[in-house]
C-alpha atoms as a PDB file:
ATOM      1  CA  UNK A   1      76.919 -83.782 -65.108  1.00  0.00           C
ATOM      2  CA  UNK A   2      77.203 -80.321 -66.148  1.00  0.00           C
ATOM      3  CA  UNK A   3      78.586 -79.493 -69.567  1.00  0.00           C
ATOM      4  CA  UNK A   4      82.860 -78.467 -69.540  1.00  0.00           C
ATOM      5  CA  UNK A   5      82.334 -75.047 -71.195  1.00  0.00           C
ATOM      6  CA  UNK A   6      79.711 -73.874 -68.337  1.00  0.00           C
ATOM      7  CA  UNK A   7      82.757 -74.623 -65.628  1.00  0.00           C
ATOM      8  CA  UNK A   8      85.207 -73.425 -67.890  1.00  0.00           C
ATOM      9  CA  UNK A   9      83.257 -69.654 -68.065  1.00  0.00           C
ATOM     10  CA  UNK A  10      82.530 -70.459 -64.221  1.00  0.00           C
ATOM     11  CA  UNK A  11      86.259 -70.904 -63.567  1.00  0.00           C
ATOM     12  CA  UNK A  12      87.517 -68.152 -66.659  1.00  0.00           C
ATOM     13  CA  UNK A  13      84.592 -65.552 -64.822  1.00  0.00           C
ATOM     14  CA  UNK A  14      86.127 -66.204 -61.341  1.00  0.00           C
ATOM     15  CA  UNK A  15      89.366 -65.723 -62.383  1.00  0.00           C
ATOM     16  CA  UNK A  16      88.719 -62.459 -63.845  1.00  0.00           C
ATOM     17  CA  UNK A  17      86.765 -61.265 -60.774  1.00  0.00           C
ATOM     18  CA  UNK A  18      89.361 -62.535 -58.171  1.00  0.00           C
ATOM     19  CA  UNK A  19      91.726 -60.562 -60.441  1.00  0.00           C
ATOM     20  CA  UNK A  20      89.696 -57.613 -60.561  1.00  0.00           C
ATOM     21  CA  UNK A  21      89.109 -57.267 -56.445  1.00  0.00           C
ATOM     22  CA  UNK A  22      93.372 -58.044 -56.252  1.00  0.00           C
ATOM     23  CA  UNK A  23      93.943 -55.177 -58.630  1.00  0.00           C
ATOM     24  CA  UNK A  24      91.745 -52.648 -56.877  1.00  0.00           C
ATOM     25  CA  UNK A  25      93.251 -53.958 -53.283  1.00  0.00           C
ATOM     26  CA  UNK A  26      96.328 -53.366 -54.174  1.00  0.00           C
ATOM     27  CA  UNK A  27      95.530 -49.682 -55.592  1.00  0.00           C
ATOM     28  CA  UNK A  28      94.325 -48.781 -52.550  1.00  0.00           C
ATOM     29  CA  UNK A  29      96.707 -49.720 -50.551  1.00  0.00           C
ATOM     30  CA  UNK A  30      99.207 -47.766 -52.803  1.00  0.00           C
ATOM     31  CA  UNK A  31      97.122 -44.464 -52.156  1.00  0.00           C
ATOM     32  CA  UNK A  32      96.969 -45.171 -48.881  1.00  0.00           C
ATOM     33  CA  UNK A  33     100.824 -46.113 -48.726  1.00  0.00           C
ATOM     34  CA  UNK A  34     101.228 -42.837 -50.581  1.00  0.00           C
ATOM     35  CA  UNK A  35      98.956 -40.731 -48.658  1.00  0.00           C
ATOM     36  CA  UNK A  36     100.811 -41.682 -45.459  1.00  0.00           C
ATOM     37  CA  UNK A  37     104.035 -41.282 -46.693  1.00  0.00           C
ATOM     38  CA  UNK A  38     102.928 -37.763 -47.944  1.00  0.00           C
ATOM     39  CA  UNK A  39     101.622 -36.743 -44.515  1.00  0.00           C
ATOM     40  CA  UNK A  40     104.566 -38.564 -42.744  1.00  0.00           C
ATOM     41  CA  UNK A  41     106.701 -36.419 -44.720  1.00  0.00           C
ATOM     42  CA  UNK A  42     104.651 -33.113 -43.843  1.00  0.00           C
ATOM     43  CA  UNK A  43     104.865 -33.542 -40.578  1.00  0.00           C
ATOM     44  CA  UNK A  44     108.520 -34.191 -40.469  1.00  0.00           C
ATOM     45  CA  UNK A  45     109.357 -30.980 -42.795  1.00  0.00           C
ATOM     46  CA  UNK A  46     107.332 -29.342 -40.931  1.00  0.00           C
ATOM     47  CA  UNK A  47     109.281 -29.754 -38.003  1.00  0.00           C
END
Protein backbone atom coordinates (compact mmCIF):
# COMPACT_ATOMS: atom_id res chain seq x y z
CA UNK A 1 0.00 0.00 0.00
CA UNK A 2 1.31 3.18 -1.14
CA UNK A 3 1.21 6.19 1.14
CA UNK A 4 -2.23 8.83 0.42
CA UNK A 5 -0.07 11.94 -0.17
CA UNK A 6 2.04 10.12 -3.12
CA UNK A 7 -1.62 9.53 -4.98
CA UNK A 8 -2.81 12.68 -3.88
CA UNK A 9 0.41 14.63 -5.85
CA UNK A 10 -0.17 11.71 -8.52
CA UNK A 11 -3.83 12.72 -8.89
CA UNK A 12 -3.16 16.89 -7.97
CA UNK A 13 0.00 16.51 -10.90
CA UNK A 14 -2.45 14.90 -13.41
CA UNK A 15 -4.92 17.25 -12.92
CA UNK A 16 -2.75 20.09 -13.58
CA UNK A 17 -1.29 18.47 -16.73
CA UNK A 18 -4.71 17.36 -18.19
CA UNK A 19 -5.53 21.03 -17.53
CA UNK A 20 -2.57 22.32 -19.07
CA UNK A 21 -2.90 20.16 -22.62
CA UNK A 22 -7.05 21.41 -22.44
CA UNK A 23 -5.90 24.98 -22.16
CA UNK A 24 -3.40 24.92 -24.99
CA UNK A 25 -6.10 22.76 -27.22
CA UNK A 26 -8.41 25.04 -26.90
CA UNK A 27 -5.96 28.09 -27.84
CA UNK A 28 -5.27 26.61 -30.82
CA UNK A 29 -8.23 25.96 -31.97
CA UNK A 30 -9.18 29.67 -31.32
CA UNK A 31 -6.22 30.79 -33.69
CA UNK A 32 -7.14 28.50 -35.96
CA UNK A 33 -10.98 29.46 -35.64
CA UNK A 34 -9.65 32.99 -36.02
CA UNK A 35 -7.28 32.49 -38.74
CA UNK A 36 -10.06 30.96 -40.86
CA UNK A 37 -12.50 33.34 -40.16
CA UNK A 38 -9.87 36.05 -41.13
CA UNK A 39 -9.14 34.41 -44.49
CA UNK A 40 -12.88 33.48 -44.97
CA UNK A 41 -13.51 37.03 -44.63
CA UNK A 42 -10.63 38.05 -47.20
CA UNK A 43 -11.76 36.13 -49.63
CA UNK A 44 -15.30 37.24 -49.44
CA UNK A 45 -14.27 41.16 -49.40
CA UNK A 46 -12.29 40.46 -51.82
CA UNK A 47 -14.89 39.51 -54.02
Amino acid sequence: MARPGFFDWKLIFTREVMGAIVALLSTALLVVLCYGGMRISGIWAGL
